[in-house]
C-alpha atoms as a PDB file:
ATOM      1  CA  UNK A   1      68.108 -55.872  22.674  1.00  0.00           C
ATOM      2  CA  UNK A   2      66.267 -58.946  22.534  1.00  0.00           C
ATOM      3  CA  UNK A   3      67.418 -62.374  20.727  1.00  0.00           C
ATOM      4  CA  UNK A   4      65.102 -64.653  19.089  1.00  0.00           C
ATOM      5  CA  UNK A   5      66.472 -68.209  18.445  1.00  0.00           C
ATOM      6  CA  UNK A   6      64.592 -70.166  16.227  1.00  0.00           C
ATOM      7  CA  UNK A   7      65.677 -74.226  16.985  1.00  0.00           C
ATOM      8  CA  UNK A   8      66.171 -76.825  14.244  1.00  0.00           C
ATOM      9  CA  UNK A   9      68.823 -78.566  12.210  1.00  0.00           C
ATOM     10  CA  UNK A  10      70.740 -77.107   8.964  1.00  0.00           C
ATOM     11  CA  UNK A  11      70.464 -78.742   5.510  1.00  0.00           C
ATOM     12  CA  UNK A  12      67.312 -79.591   2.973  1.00  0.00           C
ATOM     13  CA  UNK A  13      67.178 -83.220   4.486  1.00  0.00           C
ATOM     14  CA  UNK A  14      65.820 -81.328   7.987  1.00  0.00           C
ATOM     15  CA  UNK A  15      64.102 -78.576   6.299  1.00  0.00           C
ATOM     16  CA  UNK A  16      60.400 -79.699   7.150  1.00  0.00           C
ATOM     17  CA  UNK A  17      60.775 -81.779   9.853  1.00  0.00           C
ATOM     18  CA  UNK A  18      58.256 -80.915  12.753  1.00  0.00           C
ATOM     19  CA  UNK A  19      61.861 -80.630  14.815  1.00  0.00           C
ATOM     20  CA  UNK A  20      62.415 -77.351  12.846  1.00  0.00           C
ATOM     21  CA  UNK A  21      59.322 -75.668  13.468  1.00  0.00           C
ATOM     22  CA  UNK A  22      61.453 -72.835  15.355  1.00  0.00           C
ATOM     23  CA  UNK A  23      63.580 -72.147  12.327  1.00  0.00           C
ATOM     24  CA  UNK A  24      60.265 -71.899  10.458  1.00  0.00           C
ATOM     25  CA  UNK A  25      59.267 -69.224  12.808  1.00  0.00           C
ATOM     26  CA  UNK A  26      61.734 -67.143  12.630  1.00  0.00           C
ATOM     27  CA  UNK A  27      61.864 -67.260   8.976  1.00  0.00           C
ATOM     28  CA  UNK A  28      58.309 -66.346   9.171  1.00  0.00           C
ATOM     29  CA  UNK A  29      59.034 -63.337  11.913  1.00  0.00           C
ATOM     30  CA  UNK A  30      61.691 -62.109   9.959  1.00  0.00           C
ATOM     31  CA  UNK A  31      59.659 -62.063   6.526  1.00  0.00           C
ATOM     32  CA  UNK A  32      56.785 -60.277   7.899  1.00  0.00           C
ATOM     33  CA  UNK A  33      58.818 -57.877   9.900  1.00  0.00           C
ATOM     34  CA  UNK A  34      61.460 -56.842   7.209  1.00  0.00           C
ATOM     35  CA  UNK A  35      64.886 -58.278   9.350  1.00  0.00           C
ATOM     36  CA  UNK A  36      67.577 -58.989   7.592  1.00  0.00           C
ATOM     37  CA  UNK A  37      69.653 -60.084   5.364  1.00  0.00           C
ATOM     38  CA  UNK A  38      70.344 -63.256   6.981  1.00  0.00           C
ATOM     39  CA  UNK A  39      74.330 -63.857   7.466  1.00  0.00           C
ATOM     40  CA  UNK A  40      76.702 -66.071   8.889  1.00  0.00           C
ATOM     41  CA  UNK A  41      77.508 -65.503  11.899  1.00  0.00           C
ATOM     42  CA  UNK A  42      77.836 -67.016  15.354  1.00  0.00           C
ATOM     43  CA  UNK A  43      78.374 -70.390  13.626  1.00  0.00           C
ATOM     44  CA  UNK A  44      74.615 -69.845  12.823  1.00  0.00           C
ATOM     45  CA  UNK A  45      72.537 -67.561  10.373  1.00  0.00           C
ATOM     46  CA  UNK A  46      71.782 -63.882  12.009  1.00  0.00           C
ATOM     47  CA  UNK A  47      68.833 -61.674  10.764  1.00  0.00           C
ATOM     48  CA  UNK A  48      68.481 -58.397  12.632  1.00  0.00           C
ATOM     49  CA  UNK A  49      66.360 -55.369  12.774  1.00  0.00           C
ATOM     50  CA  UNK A  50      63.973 -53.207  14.321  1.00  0.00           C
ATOM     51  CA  UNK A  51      60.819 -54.994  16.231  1.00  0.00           C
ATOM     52  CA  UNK A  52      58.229 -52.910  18.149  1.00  0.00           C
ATOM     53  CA  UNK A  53      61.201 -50.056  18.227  1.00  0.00           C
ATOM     54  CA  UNK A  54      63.812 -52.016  19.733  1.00  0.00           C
ATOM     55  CA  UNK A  55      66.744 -54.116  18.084  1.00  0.00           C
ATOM     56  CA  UNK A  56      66.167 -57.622  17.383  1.00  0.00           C
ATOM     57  CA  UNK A  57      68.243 -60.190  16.596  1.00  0.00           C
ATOM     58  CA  UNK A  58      66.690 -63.546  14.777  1.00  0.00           C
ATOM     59  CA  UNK A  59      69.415 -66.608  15.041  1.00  0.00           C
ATOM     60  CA  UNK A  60      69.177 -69.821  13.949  1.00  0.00           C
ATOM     61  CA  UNK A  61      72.159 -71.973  15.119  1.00  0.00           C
ATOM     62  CA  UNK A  62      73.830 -74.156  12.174  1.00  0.00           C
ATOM     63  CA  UNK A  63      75.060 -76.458  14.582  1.00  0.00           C
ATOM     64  CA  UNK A  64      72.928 -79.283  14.532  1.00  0.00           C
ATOM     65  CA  UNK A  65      70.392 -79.037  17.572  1.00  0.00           C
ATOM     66  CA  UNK A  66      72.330 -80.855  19.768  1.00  0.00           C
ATOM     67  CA  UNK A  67      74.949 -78.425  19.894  1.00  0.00           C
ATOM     68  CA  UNK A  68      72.283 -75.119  19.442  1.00  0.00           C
ATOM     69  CA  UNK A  69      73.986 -74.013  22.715  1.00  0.00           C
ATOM     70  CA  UNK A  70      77.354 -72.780  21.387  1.00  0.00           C
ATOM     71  CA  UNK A  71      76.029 -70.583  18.600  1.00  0.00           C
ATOM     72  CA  UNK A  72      73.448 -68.474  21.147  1.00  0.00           C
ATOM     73  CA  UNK A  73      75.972 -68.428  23.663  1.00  0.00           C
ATOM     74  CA  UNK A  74      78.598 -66.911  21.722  1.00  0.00           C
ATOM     75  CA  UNK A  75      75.570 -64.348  20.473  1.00  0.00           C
ATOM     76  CA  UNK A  76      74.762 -64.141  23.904  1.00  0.00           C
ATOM     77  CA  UNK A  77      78.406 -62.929  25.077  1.00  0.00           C
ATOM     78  CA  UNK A  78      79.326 -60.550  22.701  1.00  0.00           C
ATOM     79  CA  UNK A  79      75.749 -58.327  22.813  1.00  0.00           C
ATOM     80  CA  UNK A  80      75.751 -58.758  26.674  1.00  0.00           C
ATOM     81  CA  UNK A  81      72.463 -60.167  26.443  1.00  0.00           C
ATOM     82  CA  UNK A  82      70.510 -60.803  29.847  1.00  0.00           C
ATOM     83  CA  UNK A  83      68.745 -64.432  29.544  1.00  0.00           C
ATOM     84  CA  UNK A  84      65.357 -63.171  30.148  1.00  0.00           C
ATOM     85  CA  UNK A  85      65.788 -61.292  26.730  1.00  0.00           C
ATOM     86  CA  UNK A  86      66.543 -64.489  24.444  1.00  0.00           C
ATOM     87  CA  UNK A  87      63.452 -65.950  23.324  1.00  0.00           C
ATOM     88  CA  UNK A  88      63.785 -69.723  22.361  1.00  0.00           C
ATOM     89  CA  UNK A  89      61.503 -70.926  19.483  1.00  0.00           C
ATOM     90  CA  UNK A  90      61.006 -74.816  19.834  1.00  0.00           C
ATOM     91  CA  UNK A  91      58.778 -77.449  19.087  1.00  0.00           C
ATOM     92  CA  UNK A  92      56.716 -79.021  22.141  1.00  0.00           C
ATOM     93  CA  UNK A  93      55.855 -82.930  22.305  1.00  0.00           C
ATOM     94  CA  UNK A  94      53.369 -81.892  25.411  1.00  0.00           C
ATOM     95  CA  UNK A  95      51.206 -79.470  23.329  1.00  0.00           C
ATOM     96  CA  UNK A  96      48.338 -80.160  21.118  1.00  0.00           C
ATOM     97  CA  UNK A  97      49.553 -79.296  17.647  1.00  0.00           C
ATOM     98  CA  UNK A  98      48.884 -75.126  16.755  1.00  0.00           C
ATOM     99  CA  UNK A  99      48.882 -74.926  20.338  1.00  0.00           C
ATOM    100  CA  UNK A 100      51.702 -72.218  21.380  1.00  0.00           C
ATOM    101  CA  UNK A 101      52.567 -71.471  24.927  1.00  0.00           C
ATOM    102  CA  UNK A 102      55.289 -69.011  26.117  1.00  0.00           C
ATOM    103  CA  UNK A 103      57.371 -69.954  29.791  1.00  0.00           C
ATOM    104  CA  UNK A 104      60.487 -68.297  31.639  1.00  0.00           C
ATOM    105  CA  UNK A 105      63.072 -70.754  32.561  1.00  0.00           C
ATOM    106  CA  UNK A 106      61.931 -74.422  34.011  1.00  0.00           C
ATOM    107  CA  UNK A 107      63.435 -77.602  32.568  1.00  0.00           C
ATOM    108  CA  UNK A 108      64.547 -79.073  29.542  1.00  0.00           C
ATOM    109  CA  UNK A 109      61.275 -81.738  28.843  1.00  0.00           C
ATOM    110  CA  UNK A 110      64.168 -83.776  27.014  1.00  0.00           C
ATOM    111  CA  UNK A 111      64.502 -81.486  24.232  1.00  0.00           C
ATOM    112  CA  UNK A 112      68.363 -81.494  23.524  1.00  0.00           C
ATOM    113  CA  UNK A 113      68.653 -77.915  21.890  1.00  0.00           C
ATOM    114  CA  UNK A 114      66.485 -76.442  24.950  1.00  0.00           C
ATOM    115  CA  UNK A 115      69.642 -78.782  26.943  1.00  0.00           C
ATOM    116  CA  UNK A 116      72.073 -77.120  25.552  1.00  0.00           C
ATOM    117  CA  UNK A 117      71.183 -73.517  25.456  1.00  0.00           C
ATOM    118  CA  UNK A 118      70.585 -74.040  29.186  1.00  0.00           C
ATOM    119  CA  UNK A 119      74.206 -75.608  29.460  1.00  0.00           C
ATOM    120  CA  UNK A 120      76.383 -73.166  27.766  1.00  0.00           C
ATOM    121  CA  UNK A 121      74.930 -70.267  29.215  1.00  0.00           C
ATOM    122  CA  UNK A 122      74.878 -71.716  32.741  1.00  0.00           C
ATOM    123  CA  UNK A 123      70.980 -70.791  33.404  1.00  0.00           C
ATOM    124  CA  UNK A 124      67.535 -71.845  32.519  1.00  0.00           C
ATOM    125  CA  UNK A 125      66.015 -68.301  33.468  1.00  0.00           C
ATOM    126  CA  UNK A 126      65.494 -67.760  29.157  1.00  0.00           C
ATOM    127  CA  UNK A 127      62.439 -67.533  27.614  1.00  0.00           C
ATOM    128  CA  UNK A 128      60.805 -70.414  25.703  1.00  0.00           C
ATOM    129  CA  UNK A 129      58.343 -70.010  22.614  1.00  0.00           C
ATOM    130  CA  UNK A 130      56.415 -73.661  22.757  1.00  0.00           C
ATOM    131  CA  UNK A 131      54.916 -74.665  19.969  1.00  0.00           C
ATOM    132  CA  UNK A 132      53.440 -77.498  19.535  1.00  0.00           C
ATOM    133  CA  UNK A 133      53.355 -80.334  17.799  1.00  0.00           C
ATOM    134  CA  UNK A 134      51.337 -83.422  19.312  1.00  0.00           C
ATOM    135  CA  UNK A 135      52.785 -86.411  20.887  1.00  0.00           C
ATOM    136  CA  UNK A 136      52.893 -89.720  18.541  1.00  0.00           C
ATOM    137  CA  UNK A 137      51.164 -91.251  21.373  1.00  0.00           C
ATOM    138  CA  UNK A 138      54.480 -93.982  22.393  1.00  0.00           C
ATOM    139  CA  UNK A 139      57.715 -93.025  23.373  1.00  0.00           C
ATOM    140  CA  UNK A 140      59.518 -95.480  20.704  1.00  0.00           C
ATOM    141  CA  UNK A 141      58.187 -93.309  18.156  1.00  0.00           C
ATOM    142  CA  UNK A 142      58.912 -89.973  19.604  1.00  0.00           C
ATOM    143  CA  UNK A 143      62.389 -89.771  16.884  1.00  0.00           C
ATOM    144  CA  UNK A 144      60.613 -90.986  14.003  1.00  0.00           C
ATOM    145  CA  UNK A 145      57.881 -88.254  14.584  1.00  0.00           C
ATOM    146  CA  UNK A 146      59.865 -85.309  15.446  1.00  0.00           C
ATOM    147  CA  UNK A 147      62.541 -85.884  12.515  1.00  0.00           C
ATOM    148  CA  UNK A 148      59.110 -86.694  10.625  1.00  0.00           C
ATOM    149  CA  UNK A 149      58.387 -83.760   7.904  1.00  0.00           C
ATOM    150  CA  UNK A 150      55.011 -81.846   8.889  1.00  0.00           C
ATOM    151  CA  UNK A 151      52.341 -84.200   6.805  1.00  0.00           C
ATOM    152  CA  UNK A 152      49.875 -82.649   3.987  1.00  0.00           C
ATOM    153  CA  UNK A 153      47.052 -82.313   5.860  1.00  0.00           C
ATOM    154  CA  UNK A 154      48.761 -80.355   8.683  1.00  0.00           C
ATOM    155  CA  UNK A 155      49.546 -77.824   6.464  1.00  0.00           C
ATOM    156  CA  UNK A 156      46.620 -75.516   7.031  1.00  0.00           C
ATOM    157  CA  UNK A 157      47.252 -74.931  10.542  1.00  0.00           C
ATOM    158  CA  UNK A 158      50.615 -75.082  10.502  1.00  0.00           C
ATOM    159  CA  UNK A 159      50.867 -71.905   7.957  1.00  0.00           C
ATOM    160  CA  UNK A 160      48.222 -70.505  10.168  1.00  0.00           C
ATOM    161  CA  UNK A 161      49.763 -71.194  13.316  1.00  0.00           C
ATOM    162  CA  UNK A 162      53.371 -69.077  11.636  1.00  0.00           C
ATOM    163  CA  UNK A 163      51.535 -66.596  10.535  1.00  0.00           C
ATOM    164  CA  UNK A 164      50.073 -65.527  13.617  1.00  0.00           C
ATOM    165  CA  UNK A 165      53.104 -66.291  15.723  1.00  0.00           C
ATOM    166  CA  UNK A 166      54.782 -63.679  13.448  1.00  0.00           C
ATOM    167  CA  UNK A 167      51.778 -61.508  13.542  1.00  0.00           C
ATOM    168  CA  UNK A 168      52.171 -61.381  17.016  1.00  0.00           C
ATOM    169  CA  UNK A 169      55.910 -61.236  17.621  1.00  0.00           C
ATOM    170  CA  UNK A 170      56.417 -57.501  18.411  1.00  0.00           C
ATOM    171  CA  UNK A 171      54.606 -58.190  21.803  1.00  0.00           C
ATOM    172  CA  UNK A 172      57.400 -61.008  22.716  1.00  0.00           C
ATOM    173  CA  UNK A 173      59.853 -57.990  21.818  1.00  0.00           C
ATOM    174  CA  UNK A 174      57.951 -55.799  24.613  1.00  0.00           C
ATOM    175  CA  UNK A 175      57.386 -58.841  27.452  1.00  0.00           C
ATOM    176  CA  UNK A 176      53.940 -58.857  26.994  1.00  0.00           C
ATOM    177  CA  UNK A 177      53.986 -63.085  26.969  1.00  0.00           C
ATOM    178  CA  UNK A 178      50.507 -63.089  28.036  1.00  0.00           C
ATOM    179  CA  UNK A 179      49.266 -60.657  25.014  1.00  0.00           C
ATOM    180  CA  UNK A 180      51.768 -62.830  22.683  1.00  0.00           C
ATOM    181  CA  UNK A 181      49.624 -66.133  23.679  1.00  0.00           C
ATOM    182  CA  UNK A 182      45.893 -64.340  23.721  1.00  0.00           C
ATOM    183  CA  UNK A 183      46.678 -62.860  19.953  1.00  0.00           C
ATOM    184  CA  UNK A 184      47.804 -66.115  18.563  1.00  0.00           C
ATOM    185  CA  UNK A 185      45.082 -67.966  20.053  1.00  0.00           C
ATOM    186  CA  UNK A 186      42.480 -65.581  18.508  1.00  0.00           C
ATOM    187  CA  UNK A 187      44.444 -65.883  14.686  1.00  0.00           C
ATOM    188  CA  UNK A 188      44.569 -69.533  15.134  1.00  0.00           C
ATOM    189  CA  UNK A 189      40.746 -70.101  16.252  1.00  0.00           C
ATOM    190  CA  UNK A 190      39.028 -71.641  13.138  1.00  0.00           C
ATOM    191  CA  UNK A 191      36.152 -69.790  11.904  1.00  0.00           C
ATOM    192  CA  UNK A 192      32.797 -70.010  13.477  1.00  0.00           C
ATOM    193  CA  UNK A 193      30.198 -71.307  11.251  1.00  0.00           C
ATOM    194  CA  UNK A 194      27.383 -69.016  10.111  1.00  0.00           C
ATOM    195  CA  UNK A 195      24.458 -68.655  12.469  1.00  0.00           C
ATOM    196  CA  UNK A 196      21.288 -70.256  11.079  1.00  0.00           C
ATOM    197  CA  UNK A 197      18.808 -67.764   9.850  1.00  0.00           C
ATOM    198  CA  UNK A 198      15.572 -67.720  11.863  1.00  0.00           C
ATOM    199  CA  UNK A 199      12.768 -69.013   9.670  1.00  0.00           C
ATOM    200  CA  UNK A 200       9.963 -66.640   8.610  1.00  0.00           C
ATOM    201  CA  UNK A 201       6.884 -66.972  11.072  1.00  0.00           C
ATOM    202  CA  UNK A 202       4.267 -69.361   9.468  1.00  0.00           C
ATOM    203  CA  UNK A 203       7.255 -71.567   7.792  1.00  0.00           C
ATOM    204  CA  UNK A 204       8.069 -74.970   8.804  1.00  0.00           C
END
C-alpha cells in the first residue's frame, strides 16, 4: 500500500495559495484516477483506491501544515505503512516554478509540514514530491509569497504542471521516481514552434 499526502492548509482562505499546491495534486490524482469519496478521517480528508493495481491512499491532513505530522502518522500506524511508501506532495522554494523533482529522505529545507511529518514518524527516509514554485527572490518575502494565491498568469502552467503530475502518478505507485520525473517533464515542455518551410528554389 502506498500513501500519498498532499500538503497544505484547510479552509477557502488557503485554498489557492502556492503553499497548497500538494493538496491541489492530489485532488488532481484522485480526479483523474477515480479514488474516492474523500472522508474524514485521520483528522484529515482520505481518498482511496486502486493505482497501477495496488491500493492507494490520497490524504490531505486538516491540521493546519504545521501540525501535517499527526494526521499521516496516525495513517501511517494503523496501515503499517513503511516510510519509503508515503509519498509527500509539497511545494519547493528551490525549484523553478513547473519544475517537479522527486527525493527519498534528506532534510526539511524549512518547510514546516515536511518538519513535522519527519518528527512524528521519527524518520526522514519518506518520499518527497517537489514541486515547485520559484523563490520571491528575498527571504522577508518568502511568507507573503508562499501564503500568496497562484497569480493569473501562472495559471497555464500550473494546470499543466497538475495535469501531468496526475498523468504520471501510477509510476510513483510502482517506484519508478525516475520515469515519474522524465514523463512530467515531457507533458510540461511547451510546444515547439513549427519548423520554417524551405522556400521553393528560385524564390527569395
Amino acid at each position: 500500500m502506498k500513501l500519498f499526502v498532499g500538503l497544505g492548509n484547510p479552509g477557502d482562505k488557503y485554498a489557492r495559495n502556492r503553499h497548497n499546491v500538494g493538496f491541489m495534486a492530489a485532488e488532481r490524482i484522485a480526479a483523474r484516477h477515480g479514488l474516492g469519496p474523500w472522508r474524514s478521517k485521520f483528522r484529515g480528508r482520505l481518498a482511496e483506491g486502486a493505482l497501477d493495481g495496488g491500493r492507494v491512499l490520497l490524504l490531505e491532513p486538516q491540521t493546519f501544515m504545521n501540525e501535517s505530522g499527526r494526521s499521516v502518522a496516525e495513517a501511517v500506524r494503523f496501515h503499517k505503512i513503511a516510510p519509503a511508501d508515503v509519498i509527500v506532495l509539497h511545494d519547493e522554494l528551490d525549484l523553478a516554478p513547473s519544475k517537479v523533482r522527486v527525493k527519498l529522505g534528506g532534510g526539511v529545507a524549512g518547510h514546516n509540514g515536511l518538519r513535522s511529518i519527519a518528527a512524528c514518524l521519527g524518520v526522514r527516509d519518506f518520499r518527497r514530491v517537489r514541486i515547485g514554485i520559484g523563490h520571491p527572490g528575498h527571504k522577508d518575502q518568502v511568507t507573503g509569497h508562499v501564503l500568496g494565491d497562484f497569480a493569473k498568469v501562472e495559471q497555464d502552467w500550473l494546470q499543466t504542471m497538475l495535469d501531468a503530475i496526475a498523468e504520471a502518478a501510477p509510476l510513483l505507485a510502482r517506484d519508478d521516481d525516475s520515469g515519474f520525473m522524465n514523463k512530467v517533464a515531457l507533458l510540461t515542455q511547451p510546444p515547439k514552434p513549427p519548423r520554417a518551410r524551405a522556400a521553393p528554389d528560385g524564390v527569395a
